[in-house]
Protein backbone atom coordinates (compact mmCIF):
# COMPACT_ATOMS: atom_id res chain seq x y z
CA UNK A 1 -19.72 3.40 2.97
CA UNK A 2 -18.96 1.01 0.38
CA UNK A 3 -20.39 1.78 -3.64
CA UNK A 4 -19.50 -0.02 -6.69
CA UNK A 5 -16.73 0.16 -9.01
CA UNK A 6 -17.00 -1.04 -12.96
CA UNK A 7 -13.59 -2.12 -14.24
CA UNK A 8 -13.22 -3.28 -17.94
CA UNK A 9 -10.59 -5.67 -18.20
CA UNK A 10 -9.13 -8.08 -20.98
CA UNK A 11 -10.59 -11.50 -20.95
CA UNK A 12 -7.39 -13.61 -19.78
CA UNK A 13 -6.53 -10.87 -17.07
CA UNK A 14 -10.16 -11.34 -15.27
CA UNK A 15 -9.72 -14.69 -15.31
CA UNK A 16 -6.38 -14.88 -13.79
CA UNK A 17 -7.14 -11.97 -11.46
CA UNK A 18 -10.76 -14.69 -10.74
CA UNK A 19 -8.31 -17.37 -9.91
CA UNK A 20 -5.82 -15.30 -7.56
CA UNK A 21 -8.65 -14.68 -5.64
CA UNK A 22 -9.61 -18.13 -5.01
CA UNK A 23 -6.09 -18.97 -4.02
CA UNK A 24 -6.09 -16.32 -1.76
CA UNK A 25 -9.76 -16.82 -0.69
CA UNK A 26 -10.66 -13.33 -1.08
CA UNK A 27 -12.77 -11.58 -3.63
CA UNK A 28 -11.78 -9.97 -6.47
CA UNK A 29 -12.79 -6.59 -5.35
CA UNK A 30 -10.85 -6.60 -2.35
CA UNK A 31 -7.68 -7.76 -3.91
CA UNK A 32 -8.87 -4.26 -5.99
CA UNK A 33 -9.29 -2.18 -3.02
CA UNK A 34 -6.54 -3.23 -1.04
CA UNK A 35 -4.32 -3.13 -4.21
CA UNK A 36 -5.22 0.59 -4.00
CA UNK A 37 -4.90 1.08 -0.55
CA UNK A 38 -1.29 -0.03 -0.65
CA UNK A 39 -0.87 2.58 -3.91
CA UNK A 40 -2.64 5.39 -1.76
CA UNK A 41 -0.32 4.54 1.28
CA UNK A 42 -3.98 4.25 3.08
CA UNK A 43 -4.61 1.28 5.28
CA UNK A 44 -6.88 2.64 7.40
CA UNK A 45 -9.59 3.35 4.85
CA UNK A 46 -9.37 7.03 5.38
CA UNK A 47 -8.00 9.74 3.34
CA UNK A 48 -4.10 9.05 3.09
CA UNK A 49 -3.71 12.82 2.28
CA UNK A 50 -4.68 13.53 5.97
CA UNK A 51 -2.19 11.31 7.77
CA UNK A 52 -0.72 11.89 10.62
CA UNK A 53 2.85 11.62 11.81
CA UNK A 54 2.35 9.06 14.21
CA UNK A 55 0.55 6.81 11.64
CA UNK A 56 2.86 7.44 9.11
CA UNK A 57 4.35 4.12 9.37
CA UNK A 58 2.04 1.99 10.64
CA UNK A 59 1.64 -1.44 9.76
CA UNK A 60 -1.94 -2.67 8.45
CA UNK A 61 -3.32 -5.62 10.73
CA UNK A 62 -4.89 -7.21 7.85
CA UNK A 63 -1.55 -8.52 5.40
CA UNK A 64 -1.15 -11.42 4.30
CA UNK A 65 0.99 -14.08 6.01
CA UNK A 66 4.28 -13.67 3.31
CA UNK A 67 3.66 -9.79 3.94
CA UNK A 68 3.85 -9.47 7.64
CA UNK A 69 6.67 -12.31 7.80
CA UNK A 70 8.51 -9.86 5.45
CA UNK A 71 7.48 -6.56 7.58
CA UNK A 72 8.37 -8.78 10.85
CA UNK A 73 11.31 -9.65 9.66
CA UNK A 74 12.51 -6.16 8.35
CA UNK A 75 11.40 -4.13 10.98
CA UNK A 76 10.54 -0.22 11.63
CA UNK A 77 11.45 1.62 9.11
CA UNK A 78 14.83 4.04 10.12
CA UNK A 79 13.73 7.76 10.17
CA UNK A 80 17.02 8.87 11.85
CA UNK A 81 19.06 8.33 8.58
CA UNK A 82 22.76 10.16 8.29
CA UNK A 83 22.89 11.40 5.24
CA UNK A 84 25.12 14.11 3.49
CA UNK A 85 23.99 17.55 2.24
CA UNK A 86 23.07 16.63 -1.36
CA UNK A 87 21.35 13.46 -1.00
CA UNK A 88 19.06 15.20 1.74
CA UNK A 89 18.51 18.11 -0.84
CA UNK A 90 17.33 15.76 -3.33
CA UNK A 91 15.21 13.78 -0.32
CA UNK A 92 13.82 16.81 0.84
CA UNK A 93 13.19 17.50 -3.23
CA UNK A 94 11.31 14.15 -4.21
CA UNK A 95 9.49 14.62 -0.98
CA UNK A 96 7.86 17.88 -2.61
CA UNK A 97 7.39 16.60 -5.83
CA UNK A 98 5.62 13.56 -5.19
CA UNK A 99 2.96 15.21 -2.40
């Protein structure tokens, strides 16, 4: 279900944010919502806290073209990553912190 959002803004940024939208041909609010899905690490719409392993990095179907060129291009991300005994402490460290 989809319910509304008020944002105040500065004058100059609505209208810029107005016109990236046209040149994108999308709406305002889902250059919003989309903006916030990337932030949330959520593009399925659901709750990002409740992801599961397998999904952990998936790919959203709907980027835009520069996007998935850029994800094409790179790849899957690496999960089996050598690293030494520090640099996994402080891994395993941000990894807490941030939850």
């Amino acid at each position: 279900m989809k319910s509304k959002l008020t944002l105040r803004l500065d004058d100059s940024l609505k209208e810029r944010a107005k016109q990236l939208a046209e040149e994108r041909g999308a709406s305002v609010s889902k250059i919003v919502e989309d903006y916030f899905r990337l932030l949330l690490h959520d593009p399925s719409g659901g709750d990002s806290r409740a992801e599961s392993a397998s999904g952990k990095n998936a790919v959203p179907d709907d980027l835009p073209p520069r996007t998935r060129q850029m994800v094409d291009a790179l790849g899957p991300a690496k999960t089996d990553l050598d690293l030494d005994e520090d640099t996994e402490a402080w891994v395993d460290a941000m990894h807490e912190k941030h939850k």
